[in-house]
C-alpha atoms as a PDB file:
ATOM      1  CA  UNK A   1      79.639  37.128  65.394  1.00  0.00           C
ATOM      2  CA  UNK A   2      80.681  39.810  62.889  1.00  0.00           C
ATOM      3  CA  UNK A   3      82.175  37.495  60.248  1.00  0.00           C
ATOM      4  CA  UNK A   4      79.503  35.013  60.834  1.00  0.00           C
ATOM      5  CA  UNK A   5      76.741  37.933  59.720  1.00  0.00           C
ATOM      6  CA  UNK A   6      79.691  39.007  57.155  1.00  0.00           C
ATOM      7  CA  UNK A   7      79.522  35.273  55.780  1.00  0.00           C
ATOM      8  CA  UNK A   8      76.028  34.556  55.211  1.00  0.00           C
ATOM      9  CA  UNK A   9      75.863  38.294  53.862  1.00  0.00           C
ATOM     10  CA  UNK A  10      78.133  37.415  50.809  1.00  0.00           C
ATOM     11  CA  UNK A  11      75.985  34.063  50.736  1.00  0.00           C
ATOM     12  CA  UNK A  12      73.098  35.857  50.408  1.00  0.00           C
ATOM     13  CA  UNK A  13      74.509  38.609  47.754  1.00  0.00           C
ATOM     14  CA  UNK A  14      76.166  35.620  45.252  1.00  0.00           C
ATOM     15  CA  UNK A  15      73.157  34.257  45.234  1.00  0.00           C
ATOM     16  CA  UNK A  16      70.961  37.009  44.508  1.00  0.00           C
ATOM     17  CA  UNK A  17      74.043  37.497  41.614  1.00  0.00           C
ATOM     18  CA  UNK A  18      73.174  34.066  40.259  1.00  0.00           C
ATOM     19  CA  UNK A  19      69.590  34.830  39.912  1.00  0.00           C
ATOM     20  CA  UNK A  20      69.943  38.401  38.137  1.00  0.00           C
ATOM     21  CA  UNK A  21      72.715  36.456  36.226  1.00  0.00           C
ATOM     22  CA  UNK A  22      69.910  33.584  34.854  1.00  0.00           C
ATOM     23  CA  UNK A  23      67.479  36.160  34.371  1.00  0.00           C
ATOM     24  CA  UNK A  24      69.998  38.117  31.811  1.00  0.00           C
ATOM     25  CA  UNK A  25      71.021  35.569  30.023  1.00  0.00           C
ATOM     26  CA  UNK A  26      67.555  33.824  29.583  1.00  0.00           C
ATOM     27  CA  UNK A  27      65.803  37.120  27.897  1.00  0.00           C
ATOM     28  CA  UNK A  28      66.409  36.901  23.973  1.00  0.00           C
ATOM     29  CA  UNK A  29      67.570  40.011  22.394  1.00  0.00           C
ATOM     30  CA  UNK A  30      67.352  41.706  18.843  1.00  0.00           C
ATOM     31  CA  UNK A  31      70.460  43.602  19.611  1.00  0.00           C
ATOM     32  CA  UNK A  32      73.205  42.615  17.195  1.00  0.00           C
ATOM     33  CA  UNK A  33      73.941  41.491  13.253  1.00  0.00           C
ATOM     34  CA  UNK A  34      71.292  39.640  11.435  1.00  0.00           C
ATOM     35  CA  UNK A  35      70.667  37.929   7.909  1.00  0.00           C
ATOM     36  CA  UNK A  36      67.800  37.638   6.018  1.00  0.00           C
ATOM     37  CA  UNK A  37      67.530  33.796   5.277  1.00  0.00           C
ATOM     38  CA  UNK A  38      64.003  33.543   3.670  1.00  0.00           C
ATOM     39  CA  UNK A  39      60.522  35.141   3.622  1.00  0.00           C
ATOM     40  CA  UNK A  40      57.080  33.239   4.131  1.00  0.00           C
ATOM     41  CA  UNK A  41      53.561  34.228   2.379  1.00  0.00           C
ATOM     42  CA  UNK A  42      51.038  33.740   4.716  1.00  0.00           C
ATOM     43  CA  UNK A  43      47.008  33.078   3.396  1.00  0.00           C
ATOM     44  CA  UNK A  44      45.881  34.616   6.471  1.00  0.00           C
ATOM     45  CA  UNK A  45      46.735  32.111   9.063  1.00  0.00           C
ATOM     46  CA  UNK A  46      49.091  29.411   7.792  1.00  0.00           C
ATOM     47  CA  UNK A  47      52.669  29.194   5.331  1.00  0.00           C
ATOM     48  CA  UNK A  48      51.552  28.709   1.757  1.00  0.00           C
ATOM     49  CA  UNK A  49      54.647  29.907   0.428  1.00  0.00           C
ATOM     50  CA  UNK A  50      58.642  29.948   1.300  1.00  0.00           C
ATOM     51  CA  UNK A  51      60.943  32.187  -1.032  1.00  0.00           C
ATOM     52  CA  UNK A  52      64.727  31.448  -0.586  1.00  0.00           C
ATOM     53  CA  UNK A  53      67.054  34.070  -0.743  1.00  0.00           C
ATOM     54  CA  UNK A  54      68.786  34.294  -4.432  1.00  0.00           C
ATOM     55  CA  UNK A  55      72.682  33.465  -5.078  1.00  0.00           C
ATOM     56  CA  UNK A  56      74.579  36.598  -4.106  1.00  0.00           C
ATOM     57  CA  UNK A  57      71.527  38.538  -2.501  1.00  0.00           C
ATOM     58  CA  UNK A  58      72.035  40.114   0.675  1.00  0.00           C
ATOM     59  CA  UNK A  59      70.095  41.789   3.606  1.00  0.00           C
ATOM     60  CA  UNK A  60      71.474  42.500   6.810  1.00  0.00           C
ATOM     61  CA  UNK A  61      70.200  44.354   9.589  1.00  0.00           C
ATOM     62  CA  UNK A  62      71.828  45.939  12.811  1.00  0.00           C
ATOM     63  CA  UNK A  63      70.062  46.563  16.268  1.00  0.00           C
ATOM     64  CA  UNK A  64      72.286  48.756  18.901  1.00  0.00           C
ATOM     65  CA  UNK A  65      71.436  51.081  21.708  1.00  0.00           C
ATOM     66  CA  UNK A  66      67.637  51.438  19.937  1.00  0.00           C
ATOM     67  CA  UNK A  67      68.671  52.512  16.349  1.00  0.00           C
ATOM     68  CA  UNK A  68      68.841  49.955  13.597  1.00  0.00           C
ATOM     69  CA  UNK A  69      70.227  50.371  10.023  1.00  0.00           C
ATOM     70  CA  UNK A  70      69.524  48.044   7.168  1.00  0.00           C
ATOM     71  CA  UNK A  71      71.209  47.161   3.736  1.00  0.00           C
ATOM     72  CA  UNK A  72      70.336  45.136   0.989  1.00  0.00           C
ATOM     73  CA  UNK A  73      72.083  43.961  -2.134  1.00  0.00           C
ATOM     74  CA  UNK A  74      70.992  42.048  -5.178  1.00  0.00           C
ATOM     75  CA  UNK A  75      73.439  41.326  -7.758  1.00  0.00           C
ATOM     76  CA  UNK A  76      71.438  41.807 -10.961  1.00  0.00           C
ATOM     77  CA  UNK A  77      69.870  44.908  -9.531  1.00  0.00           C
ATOM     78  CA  UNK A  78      71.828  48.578  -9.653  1.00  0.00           C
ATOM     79  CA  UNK A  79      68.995  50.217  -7.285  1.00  0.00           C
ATOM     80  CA  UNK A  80      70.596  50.887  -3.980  1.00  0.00           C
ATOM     81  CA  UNK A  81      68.823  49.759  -1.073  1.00  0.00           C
ATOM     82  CA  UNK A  82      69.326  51.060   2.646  1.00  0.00           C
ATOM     83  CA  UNK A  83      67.533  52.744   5.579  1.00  0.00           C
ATOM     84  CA  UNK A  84      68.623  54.206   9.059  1.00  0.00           C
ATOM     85  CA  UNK A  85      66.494  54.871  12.052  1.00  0.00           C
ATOM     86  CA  UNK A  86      65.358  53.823  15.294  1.00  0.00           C
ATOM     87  CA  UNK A  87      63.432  50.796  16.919  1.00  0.00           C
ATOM     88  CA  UNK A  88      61.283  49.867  19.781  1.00  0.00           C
ATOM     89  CA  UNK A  89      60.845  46.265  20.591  1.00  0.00           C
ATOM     90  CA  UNK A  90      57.645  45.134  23.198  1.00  0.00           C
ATOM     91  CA  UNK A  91      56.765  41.229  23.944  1.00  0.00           C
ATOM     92  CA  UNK A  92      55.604  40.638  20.740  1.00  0.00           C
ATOM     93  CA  UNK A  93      55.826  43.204  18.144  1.00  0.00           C
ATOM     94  CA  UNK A  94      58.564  45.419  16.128  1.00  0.00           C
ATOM     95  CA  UNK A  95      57.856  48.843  15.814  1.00  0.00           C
ATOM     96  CA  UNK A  96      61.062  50.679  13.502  1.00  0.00           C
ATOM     97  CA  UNK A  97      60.512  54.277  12.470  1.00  0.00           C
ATOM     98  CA  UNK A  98      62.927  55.319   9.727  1.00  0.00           C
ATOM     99  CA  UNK A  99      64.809  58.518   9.664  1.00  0.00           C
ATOM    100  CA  UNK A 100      66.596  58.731   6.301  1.00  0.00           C
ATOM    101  CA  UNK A 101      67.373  55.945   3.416  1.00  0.00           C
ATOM    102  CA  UNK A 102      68.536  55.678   0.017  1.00  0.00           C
ATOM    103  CA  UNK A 103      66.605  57.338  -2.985  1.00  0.00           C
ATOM    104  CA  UNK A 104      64.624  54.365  -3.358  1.00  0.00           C
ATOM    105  CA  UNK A 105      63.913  54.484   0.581  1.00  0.00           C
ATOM    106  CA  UNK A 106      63.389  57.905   0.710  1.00  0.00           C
ATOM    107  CA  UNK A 107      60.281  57.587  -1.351  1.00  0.00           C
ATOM    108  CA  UNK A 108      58.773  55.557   0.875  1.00  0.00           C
ATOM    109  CA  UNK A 109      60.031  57.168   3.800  1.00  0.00           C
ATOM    110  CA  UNK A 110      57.709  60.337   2.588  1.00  0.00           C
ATOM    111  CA  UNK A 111      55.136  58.203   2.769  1.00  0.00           C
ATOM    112  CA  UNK A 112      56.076  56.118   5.231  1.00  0.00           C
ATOM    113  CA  UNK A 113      57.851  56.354   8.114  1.00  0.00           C
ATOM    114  CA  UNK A 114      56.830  53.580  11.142  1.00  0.00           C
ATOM    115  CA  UNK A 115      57.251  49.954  10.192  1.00  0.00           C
ATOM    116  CA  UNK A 116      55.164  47.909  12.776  1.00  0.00           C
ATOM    117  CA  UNK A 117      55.228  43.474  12.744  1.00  0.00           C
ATOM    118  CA  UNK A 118      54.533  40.951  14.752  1.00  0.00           C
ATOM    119  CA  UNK A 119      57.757  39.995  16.633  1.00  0.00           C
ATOM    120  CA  UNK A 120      58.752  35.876  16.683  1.00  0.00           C
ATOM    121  CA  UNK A 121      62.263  36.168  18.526  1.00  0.00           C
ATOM    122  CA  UNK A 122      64.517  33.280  19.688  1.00  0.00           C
ATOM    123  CA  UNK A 123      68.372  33.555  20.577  1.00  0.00           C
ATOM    124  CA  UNK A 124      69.923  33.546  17.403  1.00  0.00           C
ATOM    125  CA  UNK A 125      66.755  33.483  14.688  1.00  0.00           C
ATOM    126  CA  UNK A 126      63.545  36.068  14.843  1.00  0.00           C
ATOM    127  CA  UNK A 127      60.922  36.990  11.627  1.00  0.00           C
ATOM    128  CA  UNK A 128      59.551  40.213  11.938  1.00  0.00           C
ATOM    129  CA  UNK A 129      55.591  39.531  10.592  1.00  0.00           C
ATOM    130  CA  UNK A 130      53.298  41.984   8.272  1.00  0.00           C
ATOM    131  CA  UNK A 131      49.712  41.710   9.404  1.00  0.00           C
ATOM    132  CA  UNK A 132      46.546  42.907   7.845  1.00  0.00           C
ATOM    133  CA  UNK A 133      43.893  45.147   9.164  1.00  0.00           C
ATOM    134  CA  UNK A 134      42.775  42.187  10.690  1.00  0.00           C
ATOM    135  CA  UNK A 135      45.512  41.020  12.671  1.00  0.00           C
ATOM    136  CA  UNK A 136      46.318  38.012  10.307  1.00  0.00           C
ATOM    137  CA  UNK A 137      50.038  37.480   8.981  1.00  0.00           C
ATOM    138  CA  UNK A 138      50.714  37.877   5.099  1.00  0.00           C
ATOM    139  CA  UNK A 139      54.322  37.913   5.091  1.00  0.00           C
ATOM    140  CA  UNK A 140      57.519  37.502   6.873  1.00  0.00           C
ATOM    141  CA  UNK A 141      60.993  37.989   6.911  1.00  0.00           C
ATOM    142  CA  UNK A 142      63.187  35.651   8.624  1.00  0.00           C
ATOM    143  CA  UNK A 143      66.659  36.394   9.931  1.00  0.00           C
ATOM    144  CA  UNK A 144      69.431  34.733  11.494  1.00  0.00           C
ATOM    145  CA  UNK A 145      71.777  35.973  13.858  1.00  0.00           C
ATOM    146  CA  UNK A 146      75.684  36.612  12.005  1.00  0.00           C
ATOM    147  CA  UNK A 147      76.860  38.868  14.891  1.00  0.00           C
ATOM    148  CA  UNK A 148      77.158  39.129  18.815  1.00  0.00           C
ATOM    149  CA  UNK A 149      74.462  40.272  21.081  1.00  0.00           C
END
């Protein structure tokens, strides 16, 4: 009787393993190395405009453990670019508050400090979305993933 009631108890636990298991790995997450691949103009509701990213230019971002960093490079362009802080992530929005950048960050970091979008996040792509005072998107950027979750 014991190992019957010790057999359908490890039945019972793999499967409740499975399910936790499907649940995991169905949940996208911004955790991990991402690439700036274009940005979209928005009149309000729709796309009007799609601006490639140059030859050579460069933005990557990093999401870990609710901190993210970001760099960006353009060739033809000796202002440095870069910004360090931390990030909260709901259903649908973005919400990064930066602690510290480079000069050129820094002056907007004394202005401004909490960087809140619209969220749009699949497994390996996501575009983090400005809206206006009205809720209505103006522009995006859109990334794709380059490193592991």
């Amino acid at each position: 009787m014991k190992s019957i009631l010790f057999t359908i108890g490890c039945i019972f636990a793999l499967i409740l393993i499975s399910f936790k298991t499907t649940e995991t790995t169905d949940k996208h997450t911004i955790e991990g190395i991402w690439e700036l691949v274009d940005q979209y103009t928005y009149d309000g509701e729709n796309v009007v405009d799609t601006i490639e990213t140059s030859e050579g230019y460069r933005q990557i971002k990093m999401y870990t453990d609710g901190k993210v960093m970001w760099t960006r490079f353009v060739p033809q362009d000796s202002v440095e670019w870069f910004g360090y802080g931390s990030y909260i992530v709901t259903d649908s929005s973005l919400i990064e508050t930066l602690e510290y950048g480079s000069a050129s960050m820094m002056q907007i970091i004394d202005t401004m400090r909490v960087f809140t979008f619209k969220l749009d996040l699949k497994d390996d792509y996501y575009s983090q979305i400005t809206l206006d005072s009205d809720g209505d998107p103006i522009f995006s950027e859109n990334y794709k993933r380059i490193g592991p979750k």
